[in-house]
C-alpha atoms as a PDB file:
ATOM      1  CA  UNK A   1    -128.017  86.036 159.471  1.00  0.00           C
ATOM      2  CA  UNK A   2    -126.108  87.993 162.291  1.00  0.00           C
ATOM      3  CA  UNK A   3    -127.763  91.361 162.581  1.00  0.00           C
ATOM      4  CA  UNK A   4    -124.738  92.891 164.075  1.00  0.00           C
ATOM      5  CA  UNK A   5    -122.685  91.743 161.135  1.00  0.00           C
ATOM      6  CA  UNK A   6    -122.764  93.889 157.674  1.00  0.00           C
ATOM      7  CA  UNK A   7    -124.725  92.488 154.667  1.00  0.00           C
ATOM      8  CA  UNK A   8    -124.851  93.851 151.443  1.00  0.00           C
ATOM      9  CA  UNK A   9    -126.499  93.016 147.912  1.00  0.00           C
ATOM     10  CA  UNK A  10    -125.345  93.420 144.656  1.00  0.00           C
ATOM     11  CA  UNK A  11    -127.556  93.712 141.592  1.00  0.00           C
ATOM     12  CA  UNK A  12    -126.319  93.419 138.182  1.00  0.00           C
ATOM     13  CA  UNK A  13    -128.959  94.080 135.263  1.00  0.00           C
ATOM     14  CA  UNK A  14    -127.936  93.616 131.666  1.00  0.00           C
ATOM     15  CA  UNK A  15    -130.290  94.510 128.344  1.00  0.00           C
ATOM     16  CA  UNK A  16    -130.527  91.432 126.151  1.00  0.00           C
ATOM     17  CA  UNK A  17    -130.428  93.414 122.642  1.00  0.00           C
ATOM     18  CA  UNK A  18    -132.278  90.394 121.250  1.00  0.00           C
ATOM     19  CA  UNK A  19    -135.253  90.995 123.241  1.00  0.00           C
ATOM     20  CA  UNK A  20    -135.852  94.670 121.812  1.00  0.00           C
ATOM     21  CA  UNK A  21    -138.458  95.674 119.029  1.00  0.00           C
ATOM     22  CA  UNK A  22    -136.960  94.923 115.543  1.00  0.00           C
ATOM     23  CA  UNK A  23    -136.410  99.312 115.380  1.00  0.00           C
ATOM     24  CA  UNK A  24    -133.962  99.156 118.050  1.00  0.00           C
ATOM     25  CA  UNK A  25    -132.001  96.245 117.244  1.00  0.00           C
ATOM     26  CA  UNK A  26    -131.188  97.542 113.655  1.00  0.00           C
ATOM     27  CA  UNK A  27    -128.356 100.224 115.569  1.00  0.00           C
ATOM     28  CA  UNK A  28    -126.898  97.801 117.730  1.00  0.00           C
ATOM     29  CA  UNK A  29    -126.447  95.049 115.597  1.00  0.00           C
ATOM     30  CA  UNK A  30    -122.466  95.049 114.931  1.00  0.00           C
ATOM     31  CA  UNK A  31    -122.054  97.059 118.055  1.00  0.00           C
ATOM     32  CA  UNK A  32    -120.507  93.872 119.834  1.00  0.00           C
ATOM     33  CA  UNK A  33    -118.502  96.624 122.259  1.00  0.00           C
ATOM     34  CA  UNK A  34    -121.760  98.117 123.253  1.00  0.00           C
ATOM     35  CA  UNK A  35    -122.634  96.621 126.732  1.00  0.00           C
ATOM     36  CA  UNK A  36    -125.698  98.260 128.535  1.00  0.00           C
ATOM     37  CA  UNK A  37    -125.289  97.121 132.487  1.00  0.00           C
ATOM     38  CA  UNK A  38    -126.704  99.026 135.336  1.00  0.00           C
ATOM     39  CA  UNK A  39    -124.934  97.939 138.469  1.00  0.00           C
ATOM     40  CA  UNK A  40    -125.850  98.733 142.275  1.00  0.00           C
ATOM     41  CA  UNK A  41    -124.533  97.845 145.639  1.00  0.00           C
ATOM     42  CA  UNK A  42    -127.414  98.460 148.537  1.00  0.00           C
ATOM     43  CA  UNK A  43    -126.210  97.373 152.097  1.00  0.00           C
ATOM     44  CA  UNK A  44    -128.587  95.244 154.232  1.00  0.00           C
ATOM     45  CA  UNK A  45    -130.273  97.078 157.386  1.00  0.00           C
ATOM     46  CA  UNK A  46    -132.040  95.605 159.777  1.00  0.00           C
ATOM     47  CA  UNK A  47    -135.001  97.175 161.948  1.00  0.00           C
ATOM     48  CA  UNK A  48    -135.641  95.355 164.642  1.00  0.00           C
ATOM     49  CA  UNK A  49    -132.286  93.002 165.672  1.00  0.00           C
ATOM     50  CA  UNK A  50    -133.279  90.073 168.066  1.00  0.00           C
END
């Protein structure tokens, strides 16, 4: 990778409903519109460019 040149990551995280205790799944279930996503953007920096 070119240190001079910018780098960035994206992370997208998404809760799998079916993977929740039986308690919390009895709310959601029907709730097809309900998407819970946590999205971030953090830009690559480097410390020590050779």
């Amino acid at each position: 990778m070119d240190p001079e040149a910018p780098h960035n990551i994206d992370f997208r995280f998404r809760l799998d409903m079916s993977q929740l205790p039986r308690p919390f799944q009895i709310g959601a279930v029907g709730q097809a519109e309900w998407i819970i996503l946590a999205v971030r953007t953090q830009r690559l920096v480097f410390d020590n460019p050779r």
